[in-house]
N, C-alpha and C. Protein backbone atom coordinates (compact mmCIF):
# COMPACT_ATOMS: atom_id res chain seq x y z
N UNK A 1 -41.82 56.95 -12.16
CA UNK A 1 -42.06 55.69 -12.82
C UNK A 1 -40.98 54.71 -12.35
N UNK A 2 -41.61 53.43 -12.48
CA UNK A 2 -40.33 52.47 -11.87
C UNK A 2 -39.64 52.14 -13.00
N UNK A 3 -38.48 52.21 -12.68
CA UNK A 3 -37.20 51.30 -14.00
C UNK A 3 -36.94 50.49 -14.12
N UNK A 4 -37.19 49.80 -12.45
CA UNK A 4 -35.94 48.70 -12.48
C UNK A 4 -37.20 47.63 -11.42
N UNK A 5 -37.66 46.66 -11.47
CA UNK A 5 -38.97 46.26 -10.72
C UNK A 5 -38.13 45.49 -9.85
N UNK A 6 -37.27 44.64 -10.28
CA UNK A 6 -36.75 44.11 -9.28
C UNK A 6 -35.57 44.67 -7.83
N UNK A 7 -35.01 45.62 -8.08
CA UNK A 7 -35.13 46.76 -7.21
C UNK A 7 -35.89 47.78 -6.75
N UNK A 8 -36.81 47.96 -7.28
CA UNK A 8 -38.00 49.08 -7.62
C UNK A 8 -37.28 50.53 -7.49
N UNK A 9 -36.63 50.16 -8.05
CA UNK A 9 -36.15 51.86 -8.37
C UNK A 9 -36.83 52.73 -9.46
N UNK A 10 -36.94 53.86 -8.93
CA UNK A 10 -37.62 54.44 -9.79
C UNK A 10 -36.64 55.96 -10.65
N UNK A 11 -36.87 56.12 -11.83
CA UNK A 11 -36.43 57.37 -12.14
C UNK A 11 -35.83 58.88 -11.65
N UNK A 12 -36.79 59.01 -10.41
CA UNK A 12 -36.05 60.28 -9.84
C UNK A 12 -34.92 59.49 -8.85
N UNK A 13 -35.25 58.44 -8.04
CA UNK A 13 -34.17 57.42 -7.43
C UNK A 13 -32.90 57.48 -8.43
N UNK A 14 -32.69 57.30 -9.90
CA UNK A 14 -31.85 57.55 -10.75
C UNK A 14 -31.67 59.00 -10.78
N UNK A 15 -32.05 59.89 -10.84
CA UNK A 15 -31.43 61.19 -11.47
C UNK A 15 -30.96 61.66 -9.86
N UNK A 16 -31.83 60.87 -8.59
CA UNK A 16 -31.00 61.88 -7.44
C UNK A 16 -29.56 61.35 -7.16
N UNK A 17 -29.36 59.75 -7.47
CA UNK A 17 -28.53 59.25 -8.10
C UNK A 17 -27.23 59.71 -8.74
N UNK A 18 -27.88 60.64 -9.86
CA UNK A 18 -26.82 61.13 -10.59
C UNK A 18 -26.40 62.29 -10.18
N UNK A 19 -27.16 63.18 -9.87
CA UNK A 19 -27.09 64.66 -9.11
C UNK A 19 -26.54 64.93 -7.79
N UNK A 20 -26.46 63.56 -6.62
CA UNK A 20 -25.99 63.42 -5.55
C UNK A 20 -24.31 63.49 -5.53
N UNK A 21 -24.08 62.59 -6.11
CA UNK A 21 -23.12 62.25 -6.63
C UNK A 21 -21.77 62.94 -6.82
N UNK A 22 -20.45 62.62 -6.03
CA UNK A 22 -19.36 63.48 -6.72
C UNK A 22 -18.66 63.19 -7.55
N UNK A 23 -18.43 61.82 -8.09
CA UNK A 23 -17.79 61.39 -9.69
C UNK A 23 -19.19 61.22 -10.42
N UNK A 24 -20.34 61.83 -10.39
CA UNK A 24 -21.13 61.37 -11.83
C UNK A 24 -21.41 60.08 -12.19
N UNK A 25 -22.11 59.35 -11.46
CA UNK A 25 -21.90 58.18 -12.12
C UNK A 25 -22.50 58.46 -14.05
N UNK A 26 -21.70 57.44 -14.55
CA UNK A 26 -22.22 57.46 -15.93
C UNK A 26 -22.57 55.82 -16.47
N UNK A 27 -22.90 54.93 -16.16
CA UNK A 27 -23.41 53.69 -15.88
C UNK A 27 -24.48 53.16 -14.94
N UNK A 28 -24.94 52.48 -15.55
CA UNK A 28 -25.80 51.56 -14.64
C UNK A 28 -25.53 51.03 -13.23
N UNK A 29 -24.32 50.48 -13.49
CA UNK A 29 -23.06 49.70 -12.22
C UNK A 29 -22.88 50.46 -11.25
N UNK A 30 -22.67 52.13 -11.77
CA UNK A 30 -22.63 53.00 -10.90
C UNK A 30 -23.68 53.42 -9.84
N UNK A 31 -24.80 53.44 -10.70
CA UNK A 31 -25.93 53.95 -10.35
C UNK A 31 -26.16 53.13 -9.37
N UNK A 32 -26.52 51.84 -9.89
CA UNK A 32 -26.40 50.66 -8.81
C UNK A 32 -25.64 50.99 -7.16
N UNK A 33 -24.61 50.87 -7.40
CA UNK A 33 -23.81 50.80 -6.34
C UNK A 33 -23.74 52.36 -5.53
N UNK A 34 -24.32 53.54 -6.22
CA UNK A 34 -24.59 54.70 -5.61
C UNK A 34 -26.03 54.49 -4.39
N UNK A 35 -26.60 53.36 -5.29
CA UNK A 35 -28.22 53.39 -4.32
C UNK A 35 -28.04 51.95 -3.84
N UNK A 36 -26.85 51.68 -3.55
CA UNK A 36 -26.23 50.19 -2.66
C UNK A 36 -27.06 49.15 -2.75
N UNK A 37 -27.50 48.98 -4.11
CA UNK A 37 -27.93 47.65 -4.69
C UNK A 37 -26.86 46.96 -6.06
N UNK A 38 -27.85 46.38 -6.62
CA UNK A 38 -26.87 45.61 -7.78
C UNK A 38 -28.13 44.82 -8.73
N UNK A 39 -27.58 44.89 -10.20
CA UNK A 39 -28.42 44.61 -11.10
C UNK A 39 -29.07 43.22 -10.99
N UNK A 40 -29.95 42.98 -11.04
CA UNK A 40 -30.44 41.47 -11.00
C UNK A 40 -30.60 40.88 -12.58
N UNK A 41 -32.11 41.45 -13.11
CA UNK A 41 -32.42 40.60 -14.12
C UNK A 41 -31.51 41.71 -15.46
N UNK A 42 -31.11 42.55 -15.54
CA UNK A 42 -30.80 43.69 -16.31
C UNK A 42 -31.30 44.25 -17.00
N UNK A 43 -32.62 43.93 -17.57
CA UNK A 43 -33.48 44.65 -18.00
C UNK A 43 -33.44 46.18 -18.52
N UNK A 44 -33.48 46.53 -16.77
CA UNK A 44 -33.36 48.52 -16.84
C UNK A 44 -32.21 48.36 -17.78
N UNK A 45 -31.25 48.36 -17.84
CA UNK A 45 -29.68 48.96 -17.72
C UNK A 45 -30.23 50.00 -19.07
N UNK A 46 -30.58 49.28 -20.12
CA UNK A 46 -30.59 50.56 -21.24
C UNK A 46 -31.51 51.80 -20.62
N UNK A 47 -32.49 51.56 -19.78
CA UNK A 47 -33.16 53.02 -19.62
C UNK A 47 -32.48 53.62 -18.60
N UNK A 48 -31.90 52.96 -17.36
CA UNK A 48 -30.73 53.81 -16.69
C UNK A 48 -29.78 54.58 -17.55
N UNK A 49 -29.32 54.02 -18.51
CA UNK A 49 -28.38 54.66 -18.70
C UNK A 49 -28.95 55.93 -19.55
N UNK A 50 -30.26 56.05 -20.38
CA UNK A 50 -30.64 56.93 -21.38
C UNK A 50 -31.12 58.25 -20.09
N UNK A 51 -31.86 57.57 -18.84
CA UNK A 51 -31.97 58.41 -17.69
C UNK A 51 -30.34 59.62 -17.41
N UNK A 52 -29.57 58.01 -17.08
CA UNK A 52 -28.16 58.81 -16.75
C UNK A 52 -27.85 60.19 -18.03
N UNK A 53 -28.07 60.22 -19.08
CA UNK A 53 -27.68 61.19 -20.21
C UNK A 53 -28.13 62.01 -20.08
N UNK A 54 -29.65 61.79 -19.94
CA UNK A 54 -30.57 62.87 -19.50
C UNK A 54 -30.15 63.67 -18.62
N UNK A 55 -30.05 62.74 -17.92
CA UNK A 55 -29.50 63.99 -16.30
C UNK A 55 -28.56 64.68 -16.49
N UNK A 56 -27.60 64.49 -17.06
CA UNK A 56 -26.04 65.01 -17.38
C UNK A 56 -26.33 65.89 -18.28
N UNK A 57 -27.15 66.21 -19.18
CA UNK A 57 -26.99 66.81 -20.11
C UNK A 57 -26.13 67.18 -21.09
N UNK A 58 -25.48 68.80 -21.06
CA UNK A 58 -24.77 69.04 -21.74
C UNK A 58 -23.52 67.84 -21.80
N UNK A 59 -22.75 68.05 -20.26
CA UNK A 59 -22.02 67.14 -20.07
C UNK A 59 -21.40 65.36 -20.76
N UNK A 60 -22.73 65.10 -20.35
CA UNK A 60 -22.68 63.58 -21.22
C UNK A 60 -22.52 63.66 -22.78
N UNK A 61 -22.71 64.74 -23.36
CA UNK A 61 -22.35 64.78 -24.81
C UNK A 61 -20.64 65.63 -25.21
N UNK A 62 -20.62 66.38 -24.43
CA UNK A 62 -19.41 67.13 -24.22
C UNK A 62 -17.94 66.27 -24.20
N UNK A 63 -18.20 65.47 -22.79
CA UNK A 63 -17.02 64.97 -21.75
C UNK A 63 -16.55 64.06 -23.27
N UNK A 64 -15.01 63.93 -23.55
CA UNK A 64 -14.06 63.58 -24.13
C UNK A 64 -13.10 62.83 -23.53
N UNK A 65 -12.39 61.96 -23.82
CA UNK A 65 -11.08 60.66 -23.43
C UNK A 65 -10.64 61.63 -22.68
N UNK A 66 -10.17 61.06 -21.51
CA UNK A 66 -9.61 62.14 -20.61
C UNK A 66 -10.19 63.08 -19.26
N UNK A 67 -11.08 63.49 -19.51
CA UNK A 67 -12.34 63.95 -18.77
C UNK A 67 -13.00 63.04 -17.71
N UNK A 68 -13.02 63.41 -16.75
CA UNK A 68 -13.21 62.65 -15.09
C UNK A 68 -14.15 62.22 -15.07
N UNK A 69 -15.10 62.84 -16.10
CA UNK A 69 -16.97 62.17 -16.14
C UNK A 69 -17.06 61.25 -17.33
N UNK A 70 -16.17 61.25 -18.08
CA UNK A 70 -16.20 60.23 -19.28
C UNK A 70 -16.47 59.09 -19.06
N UNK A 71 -17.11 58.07 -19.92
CA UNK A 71 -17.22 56.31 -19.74
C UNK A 71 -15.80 56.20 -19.63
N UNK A 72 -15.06 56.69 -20.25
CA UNK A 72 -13.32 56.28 -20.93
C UNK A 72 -12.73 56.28 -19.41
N UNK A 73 -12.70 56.76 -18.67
CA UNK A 73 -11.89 57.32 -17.32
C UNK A 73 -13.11 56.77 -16.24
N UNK A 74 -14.04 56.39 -16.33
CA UNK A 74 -14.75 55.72 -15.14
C UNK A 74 -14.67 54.34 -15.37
N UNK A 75 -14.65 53.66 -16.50
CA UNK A 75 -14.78 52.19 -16.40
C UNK A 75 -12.70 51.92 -17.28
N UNK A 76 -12.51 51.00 -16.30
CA UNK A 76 -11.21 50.48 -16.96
C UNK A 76 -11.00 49.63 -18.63
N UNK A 77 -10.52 50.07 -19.56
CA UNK A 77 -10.62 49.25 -20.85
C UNK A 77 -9.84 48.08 -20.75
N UNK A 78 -10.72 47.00 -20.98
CA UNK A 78 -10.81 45.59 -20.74
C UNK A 78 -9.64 45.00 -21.63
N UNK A 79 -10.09 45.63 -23.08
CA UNK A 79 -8.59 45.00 -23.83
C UNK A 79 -7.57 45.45 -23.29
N UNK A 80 -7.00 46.45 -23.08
CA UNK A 80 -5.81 47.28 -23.20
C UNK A 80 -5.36 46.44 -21.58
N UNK A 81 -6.03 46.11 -21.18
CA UNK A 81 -5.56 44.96 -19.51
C UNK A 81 -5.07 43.59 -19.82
N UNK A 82 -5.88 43.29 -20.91
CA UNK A 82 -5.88 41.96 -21.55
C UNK A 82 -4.24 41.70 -22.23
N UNK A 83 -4.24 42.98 -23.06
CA UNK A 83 -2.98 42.84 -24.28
C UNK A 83 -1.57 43.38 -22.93
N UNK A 84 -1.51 44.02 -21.85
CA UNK A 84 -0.35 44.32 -21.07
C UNK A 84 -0.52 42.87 -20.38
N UNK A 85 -1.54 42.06 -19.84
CA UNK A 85 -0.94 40.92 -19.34
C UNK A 85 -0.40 39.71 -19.73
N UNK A 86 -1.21 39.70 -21.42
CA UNK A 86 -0.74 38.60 -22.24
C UNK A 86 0.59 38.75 -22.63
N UNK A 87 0.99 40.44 -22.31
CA UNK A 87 2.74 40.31 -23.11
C UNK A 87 3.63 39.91 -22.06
């Protein structure tokens, strides 16, 4: 099935995506940039990402702060950049 129309990506395009992969992507952004495109209208992003869980399984419910596959350790936290440059 397609996800994403304006890329026409489709679902298994996402899970080979995720399965290819040696950091896991766990985002959309990722996913994106694994299949060397980029989000247009954003639409997909919520079913990419419910795809991305899927695929991960156990994992995506498991992985904890700290953990190499975590959201926490793949995407940088925006405040905590914000509050070290404002001081």
């Amino acid at each position: 099935m397609i996800v994403c129309s304006c890329n026409v990506i489709s679902d298994h395009d996402v899970r080979n995506a995720v399965n290819a992969a040696d950091d896991l992507p766990r985002s959309p952004k990722q996913v994106y940039d694994c299949l060397g495109c980029s989000a247009e209208c954003g639409r997909c992003a919520r079913t990419i990402k419910t795809i991305i869980d899927d695929a991960l399984g156990a994992c995506a419910k498991s992985c904890g702060a700290g953990c190499p596959h975590s959201a926490a350790a793949a995407e940088p936290d925006v405040h905590a950049e914000f509050a070290l440059a404002a001081s």
